[in-house]
N, C-alpha and C. Protein backbone atom coordinates (compact mmCIF):
# COMPACT_ATOMS: atom_id res chain seq x y z
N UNK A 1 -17.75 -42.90 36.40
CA UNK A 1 -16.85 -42.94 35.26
C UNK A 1 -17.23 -44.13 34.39
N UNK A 2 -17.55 -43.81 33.16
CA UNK A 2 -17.63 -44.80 32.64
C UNK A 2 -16.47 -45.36 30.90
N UNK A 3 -15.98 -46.68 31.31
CA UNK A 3 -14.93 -46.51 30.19
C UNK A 3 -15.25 -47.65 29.45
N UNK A 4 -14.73 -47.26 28.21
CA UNK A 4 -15.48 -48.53 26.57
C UNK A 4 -14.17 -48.47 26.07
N UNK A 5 -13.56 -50.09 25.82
CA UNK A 5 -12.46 -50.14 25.83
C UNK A 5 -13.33 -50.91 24.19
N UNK A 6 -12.32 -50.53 22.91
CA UNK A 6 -12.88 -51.13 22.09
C UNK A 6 -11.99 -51.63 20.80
N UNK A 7 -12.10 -51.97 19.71
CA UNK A 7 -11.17 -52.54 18.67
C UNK A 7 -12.13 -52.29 17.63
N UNK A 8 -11.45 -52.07 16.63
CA UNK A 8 -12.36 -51.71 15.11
C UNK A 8 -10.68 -51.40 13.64
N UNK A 9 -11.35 -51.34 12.97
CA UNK A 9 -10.25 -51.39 11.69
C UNK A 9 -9.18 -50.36 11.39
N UNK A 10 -9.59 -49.45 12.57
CA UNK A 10 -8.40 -48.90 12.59
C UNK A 10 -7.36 -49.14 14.24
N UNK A 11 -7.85 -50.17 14.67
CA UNK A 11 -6.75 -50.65 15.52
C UNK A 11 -7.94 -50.27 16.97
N UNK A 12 -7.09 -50.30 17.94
CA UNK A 12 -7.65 -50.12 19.49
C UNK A 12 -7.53 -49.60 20.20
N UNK A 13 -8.36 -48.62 21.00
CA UNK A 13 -8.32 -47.74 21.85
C UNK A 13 -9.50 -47.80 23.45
N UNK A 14 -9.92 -46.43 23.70
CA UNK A 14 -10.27 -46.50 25.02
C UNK A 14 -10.72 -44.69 25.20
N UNK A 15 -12.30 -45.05 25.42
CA UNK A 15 -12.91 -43.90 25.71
C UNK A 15 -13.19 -44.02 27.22
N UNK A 16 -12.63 -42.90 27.89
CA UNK A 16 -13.23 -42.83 28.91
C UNK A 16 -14.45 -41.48 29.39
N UNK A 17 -15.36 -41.54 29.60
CA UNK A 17 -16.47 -40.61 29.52
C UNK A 17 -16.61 -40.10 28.74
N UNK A 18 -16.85 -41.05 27.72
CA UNK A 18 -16.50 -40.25 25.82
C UNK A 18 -15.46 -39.47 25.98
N UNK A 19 -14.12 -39.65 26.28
CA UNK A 19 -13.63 -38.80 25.93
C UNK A 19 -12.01 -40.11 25.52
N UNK A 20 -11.77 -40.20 24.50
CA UNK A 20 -10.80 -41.02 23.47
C UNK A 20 -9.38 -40.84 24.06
N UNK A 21 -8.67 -41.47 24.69
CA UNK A 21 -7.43 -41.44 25.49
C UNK A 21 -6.40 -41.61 24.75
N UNK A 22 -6.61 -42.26 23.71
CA UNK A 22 -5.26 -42.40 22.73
C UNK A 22 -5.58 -41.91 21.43
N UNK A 23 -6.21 -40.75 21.55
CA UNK A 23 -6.40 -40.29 20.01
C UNK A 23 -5.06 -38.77 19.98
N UNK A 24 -4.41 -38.88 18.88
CA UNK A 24 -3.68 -38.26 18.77
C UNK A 24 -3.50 -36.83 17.91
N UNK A 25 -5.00 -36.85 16.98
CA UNK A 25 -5.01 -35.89 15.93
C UNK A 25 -5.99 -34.51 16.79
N UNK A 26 -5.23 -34.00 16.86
CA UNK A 26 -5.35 -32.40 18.05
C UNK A 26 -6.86 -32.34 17.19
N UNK A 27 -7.35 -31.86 16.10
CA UNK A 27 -8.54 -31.90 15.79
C UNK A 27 -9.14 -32.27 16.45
N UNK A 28 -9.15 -33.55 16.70
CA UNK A 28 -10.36 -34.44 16.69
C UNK A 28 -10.89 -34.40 18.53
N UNK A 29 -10.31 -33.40 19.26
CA UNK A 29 -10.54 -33.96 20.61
C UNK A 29 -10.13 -32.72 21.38
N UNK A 30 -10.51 -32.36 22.73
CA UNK A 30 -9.84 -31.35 23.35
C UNK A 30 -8.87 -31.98 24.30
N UNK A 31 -7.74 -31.34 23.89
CA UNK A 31 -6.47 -31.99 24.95
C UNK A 31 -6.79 -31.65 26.20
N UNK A 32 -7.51 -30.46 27.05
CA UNK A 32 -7.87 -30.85 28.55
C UNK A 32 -8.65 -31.84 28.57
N UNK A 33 -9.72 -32.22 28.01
CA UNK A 33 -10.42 -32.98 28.44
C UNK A 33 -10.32 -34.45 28.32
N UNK A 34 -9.18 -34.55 27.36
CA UNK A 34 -8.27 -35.60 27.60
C UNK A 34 -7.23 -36.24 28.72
N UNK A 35 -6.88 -35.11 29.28
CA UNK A 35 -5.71 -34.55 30.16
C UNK A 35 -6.27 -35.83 31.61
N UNK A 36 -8.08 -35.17 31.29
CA UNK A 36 -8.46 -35.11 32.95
C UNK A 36 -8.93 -36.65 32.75
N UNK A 37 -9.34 -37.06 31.43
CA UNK A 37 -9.86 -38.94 30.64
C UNK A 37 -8.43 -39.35 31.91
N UNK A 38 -6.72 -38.90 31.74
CA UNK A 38 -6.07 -39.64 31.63
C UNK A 38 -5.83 -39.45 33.18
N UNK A 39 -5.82 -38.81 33.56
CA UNK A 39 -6.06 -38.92 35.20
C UNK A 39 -6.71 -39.66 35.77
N UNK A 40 -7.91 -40.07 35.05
CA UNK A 40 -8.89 -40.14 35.98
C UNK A 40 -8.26 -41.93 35.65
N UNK A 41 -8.03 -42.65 34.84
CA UNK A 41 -7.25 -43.63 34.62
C UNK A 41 -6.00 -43.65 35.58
N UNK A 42 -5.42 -43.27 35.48
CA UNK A 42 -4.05 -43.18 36.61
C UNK A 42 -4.71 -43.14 37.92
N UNK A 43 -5.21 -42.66 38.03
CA UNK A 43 -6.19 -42.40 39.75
C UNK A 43 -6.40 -43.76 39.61
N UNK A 44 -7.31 -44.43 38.95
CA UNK A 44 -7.85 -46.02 39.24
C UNK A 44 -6.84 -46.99 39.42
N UNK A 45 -5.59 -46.47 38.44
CA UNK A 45 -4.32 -47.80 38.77
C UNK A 45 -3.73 -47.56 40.16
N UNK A 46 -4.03 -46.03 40.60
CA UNK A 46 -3.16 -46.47 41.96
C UNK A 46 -4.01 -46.90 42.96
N UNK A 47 -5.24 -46.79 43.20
CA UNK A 47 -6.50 -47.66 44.07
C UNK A 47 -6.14 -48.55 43.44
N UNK A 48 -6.11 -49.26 42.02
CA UNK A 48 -6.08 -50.55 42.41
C UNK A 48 -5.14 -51.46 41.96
N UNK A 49 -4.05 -50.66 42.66
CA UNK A 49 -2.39 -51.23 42.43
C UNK A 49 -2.37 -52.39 42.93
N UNK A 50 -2.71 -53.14 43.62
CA UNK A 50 -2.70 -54.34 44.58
C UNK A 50 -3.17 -55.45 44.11
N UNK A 51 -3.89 -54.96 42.71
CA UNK A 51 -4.71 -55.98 41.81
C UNK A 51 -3.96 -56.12 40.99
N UNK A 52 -3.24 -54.95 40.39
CA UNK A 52 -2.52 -55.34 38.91
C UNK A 52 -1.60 -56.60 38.79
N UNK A 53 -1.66 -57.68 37.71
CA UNK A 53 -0.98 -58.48 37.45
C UNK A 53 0.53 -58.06 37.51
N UNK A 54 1.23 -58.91 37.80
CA UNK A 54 2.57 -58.36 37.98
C UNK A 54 3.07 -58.43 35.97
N UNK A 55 2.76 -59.09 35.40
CA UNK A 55 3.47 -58.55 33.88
C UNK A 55 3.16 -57.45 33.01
N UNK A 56 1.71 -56.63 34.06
CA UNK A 56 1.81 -55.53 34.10
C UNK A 56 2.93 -54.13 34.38
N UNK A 57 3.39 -54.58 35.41
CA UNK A 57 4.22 -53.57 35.73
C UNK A 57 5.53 -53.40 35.06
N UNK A 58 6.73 -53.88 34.44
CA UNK A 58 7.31 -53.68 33.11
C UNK A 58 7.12 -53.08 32.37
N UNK A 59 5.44 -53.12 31.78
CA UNK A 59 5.56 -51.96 31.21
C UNK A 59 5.16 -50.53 31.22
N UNK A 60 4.24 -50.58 32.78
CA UNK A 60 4.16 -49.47 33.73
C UNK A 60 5.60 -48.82 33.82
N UNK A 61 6.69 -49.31 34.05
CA UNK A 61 8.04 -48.99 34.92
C UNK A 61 8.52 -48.16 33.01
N UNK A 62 8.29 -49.11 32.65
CA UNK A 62 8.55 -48.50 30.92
C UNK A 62 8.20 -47.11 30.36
N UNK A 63 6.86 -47.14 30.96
CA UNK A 63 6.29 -45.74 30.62
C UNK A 63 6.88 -44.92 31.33
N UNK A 64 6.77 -45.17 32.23
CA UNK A 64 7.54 -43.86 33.28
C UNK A 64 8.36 -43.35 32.91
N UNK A 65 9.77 -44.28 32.37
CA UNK A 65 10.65 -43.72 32.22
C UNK A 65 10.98 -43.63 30.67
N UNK A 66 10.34 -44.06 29.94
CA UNK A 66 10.81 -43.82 28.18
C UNK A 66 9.96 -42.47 27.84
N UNK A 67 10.68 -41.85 27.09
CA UNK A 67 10.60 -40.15 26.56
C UNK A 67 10.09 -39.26 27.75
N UNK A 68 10.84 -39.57 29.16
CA UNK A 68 10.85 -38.61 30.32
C UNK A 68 11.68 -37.66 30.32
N UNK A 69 11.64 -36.46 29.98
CA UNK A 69 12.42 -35.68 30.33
C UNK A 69 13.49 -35.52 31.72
N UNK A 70 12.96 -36.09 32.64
CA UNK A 70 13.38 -36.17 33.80
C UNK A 70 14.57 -37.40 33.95
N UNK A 71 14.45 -38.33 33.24
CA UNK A 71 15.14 -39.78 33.29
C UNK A 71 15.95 -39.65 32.16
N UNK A 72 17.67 -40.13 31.86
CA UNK A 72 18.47 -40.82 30.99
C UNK A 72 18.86 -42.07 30.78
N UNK A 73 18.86 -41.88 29.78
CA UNK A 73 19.60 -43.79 29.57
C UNK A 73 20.56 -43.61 30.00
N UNK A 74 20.96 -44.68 31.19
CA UNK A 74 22.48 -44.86 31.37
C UNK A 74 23.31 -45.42 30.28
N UNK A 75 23.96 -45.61 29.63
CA UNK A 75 24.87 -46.56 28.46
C UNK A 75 25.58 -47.03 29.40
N UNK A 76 26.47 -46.60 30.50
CA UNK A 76 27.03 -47.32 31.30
C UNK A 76 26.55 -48.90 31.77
N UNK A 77 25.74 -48.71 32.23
CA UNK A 77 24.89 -49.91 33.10
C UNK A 77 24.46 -50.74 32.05
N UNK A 78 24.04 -50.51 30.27
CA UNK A 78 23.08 -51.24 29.82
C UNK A 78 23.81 -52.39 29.50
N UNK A 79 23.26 -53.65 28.96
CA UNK A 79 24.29 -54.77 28.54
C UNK A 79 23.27 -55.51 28.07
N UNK A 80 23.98 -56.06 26.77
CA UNK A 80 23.04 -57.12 25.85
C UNK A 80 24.55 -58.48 25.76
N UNK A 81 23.46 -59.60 26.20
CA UNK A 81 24.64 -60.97 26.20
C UNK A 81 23.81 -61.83 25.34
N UNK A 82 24.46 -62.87 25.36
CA UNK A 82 23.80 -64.10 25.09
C UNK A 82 24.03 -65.20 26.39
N UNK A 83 23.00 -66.00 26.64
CA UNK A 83 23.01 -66.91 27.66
C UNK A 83 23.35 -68.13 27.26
N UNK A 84 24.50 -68.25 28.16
CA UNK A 84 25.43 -69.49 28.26
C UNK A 84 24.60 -71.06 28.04
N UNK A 85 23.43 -71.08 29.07
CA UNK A 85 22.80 -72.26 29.12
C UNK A 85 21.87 -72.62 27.91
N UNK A 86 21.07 -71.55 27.15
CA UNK A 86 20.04 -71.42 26.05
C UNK A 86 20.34 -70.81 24.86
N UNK A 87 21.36 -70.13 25.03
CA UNK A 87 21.57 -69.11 23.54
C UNK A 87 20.53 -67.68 23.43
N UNK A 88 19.84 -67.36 24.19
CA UNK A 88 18.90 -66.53 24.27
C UNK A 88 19.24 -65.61 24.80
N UNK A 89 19.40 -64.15 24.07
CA UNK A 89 19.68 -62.55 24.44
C UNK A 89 19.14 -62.33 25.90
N UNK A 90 19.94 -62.01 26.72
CA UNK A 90 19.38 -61.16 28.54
C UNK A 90 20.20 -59.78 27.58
N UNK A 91 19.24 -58.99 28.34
CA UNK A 91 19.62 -57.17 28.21
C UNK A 91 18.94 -56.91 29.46
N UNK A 92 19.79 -55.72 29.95
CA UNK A 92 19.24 -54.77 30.18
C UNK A 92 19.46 -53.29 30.13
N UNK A 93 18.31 -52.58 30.50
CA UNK A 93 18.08 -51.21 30.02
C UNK A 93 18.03 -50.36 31.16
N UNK A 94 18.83 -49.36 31.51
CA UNK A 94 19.32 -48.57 33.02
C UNK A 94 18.67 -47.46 32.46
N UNK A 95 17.83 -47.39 33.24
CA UNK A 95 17.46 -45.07 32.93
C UNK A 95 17.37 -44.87 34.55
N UNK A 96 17.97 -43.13 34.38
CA UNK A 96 18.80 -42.98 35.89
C UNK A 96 17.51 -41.43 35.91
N UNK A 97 17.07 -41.06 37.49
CA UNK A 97 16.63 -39.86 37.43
C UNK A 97 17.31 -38.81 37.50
N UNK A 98 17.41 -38.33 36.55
CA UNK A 98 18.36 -36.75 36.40
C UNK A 98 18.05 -35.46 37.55
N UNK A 99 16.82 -35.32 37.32
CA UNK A 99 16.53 -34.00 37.75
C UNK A 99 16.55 -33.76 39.55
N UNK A 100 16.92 -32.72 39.73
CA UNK A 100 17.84 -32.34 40.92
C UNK A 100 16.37 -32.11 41.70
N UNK A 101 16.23 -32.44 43.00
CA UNK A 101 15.47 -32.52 43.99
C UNK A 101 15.90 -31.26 44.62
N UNK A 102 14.52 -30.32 44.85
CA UNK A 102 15.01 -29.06 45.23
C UNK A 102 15.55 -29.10 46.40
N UNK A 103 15.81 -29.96 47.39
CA UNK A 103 16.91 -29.76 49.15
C UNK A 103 17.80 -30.07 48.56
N UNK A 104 18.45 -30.52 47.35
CA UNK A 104 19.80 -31.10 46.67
C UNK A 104 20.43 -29.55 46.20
């Protein structure tokens, strides 16, 4: 596998076996062969989960669950304060898994 992670004037992306992982214009690319670019990426993060920096994962946990069909925002749980000691906003953001586990 070979991947070219690169930057140019229209911003930054990531070919993996020539094949463009964040290109979005259906033209320009075949969505299987994108499909399998993005697998084959996910396959490498979980071999080499043990490496990833931890301020990585936030926004791993992010992806998962933002525009999942499977996951809701709780509104219940979420909460935006200000901190007593600094003045500085704590939030947080609850998404719950919805979808019913077929022995359920």
């Amino acid at each position: 596998m070979k991947v070219e992670l690169f930057e140019h004037c229209f911003g930054s992306g990531a070919n993996v076996d020539g094949v463009d992982v964040a290109e979005t214009d259906k033209e320009l690319f075949d969505p299987e062969a994108q499909k399998e670019a993005r697998r084959k990426i996910i396959s490498e993060l979980t071999k080499n989960m043990d490496n990833i920096p931890a301020y990585y994962w936030t926004e791993l946990a992010e992806m998962a669950v933002r525009d999942n069909p499977e996951f809701e925002l709780n509104e219940e749980e979420n909460y935006n304060e200000v901190c007593e000691q600094c003045g500085n906003w704590n939030s947080t953001t609850v998404y719950i898994n919805t979808k019913k586990e077929e022995n359920d």
